[in-house]
Protein backbone atom coordinates (compact mmCIF):
# COMPACT_ATOMS: atom_id res chain seq x y z
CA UNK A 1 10.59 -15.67 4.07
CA UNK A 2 7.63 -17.20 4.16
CA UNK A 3 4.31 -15.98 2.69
CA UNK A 4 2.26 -13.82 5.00
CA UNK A 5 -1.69 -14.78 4.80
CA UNK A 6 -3.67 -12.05 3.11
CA UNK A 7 -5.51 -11.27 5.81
CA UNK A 8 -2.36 -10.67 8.22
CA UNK A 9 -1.22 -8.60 5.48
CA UNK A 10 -4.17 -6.59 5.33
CA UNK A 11 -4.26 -5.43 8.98
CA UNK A 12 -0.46 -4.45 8.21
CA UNK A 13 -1.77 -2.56 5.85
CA UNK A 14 -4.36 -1.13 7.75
CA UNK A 15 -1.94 -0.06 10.86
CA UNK A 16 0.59 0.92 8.09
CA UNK A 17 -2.67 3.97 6.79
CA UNK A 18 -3.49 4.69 10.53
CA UNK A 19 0.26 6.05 11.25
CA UNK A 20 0.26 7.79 8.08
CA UNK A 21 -2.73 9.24 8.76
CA UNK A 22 -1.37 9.94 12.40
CA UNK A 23 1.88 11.56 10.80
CA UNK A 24 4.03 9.27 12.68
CA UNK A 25 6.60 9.09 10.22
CA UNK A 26 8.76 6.56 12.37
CA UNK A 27 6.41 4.23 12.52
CA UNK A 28 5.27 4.61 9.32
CA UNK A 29 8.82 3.75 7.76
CA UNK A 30 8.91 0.79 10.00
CA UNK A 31 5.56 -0.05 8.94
CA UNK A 32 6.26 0.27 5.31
CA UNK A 33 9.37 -1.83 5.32
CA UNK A 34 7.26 -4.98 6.59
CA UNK A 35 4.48 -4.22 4.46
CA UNK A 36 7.23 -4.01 1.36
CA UNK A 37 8.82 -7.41 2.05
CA UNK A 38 5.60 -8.98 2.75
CA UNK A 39 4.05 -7.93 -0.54
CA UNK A 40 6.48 -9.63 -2.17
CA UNK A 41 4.86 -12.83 -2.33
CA UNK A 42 1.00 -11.69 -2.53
CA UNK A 43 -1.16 -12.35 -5.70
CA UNK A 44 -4.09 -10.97 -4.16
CA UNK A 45 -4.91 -7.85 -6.91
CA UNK A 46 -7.09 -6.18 -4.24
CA UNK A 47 -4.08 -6.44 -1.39
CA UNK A 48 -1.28 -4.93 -4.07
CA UNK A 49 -3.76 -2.36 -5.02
CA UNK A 50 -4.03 -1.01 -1.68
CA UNK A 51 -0.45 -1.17 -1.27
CA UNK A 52 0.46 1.45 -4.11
CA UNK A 53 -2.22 3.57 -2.58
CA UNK A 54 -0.43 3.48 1.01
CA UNK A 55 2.96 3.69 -0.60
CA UNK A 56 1.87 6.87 -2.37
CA UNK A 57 0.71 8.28 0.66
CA UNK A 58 3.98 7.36 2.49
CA UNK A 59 6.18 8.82 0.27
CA UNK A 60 3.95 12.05 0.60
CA UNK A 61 3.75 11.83 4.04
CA UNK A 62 7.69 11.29 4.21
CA UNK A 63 7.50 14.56 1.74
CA UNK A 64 6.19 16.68 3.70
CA UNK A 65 7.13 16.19 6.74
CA UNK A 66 11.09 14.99 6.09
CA UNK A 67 11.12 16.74 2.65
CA UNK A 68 12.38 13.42 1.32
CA UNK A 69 11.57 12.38 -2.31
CA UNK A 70 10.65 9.03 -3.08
CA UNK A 71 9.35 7.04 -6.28
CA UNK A 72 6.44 5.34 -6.06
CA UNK A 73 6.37 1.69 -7.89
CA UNK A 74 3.70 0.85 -10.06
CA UNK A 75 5.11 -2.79 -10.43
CA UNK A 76 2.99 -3.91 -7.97
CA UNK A 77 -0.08 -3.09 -9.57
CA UNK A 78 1.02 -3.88 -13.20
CA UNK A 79 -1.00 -6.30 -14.89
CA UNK A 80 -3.77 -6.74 -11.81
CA UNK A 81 -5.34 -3.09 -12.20
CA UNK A 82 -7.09 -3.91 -15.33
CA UNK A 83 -7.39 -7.54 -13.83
CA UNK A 84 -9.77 -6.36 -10.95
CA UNK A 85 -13.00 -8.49 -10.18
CA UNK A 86 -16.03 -5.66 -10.47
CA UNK A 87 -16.72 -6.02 -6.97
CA UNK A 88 -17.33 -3.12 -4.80
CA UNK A 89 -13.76 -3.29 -2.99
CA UNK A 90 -12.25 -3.41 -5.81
CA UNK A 91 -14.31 -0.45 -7.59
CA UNK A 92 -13.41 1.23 -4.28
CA UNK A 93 -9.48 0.47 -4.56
CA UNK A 94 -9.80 1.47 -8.36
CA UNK A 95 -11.34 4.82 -7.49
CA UNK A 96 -8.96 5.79 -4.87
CA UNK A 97 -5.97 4.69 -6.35
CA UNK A 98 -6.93 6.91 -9.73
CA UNK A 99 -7.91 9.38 -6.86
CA UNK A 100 -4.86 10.04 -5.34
């Protein structure tokens, strides 16, 4: 597979939130399986960040509406949490991912 630019990835990600949000847990699963395999290849600490956050919230959202249980990987994050640039998105991502 080839890598997927960051900012392809990041509207991926942002359709991914907008069906959880929606509670379309279809399209969320199919979103989520792209998202996974395109995260793969991403060094971006902002992009993987947001990730954990919307794979959290998938496997809450598959929870409670499918009663399925799910783990939630931290590798994604490990090593580029305490990495961040002190920006404000990543302040933001910080807060919300110690948020949730």
């Amino acid at each position: 597979m080839s890598k997927v630019p960051v900012a392809e990835l990041a509207s991926l990600l942002n359709d991914w939130n907008m069906e959880i949000k929606k509670d379309h847990a279809d399209e969320a699963e199919r979103l989520f399986a792209k998202a996974k395999q395109a995260v793969e290849e991403i060094d971006d600490a902002d992009i993987l960040i947001y990730y954990s956050l919307l794979e959290k919230r998938h496997h809450i959202l598959m929870y409670n509406l499918r009663g399925q249980k799910g783990n939630v990987s931290t590798k994604s994050i490990e090593g580029h949490y305490g990495k961040k640039k002190e920006d404000d998105l990543s302040n933001r991502l910080a807060y919300y991912f110690d948020f949730l």
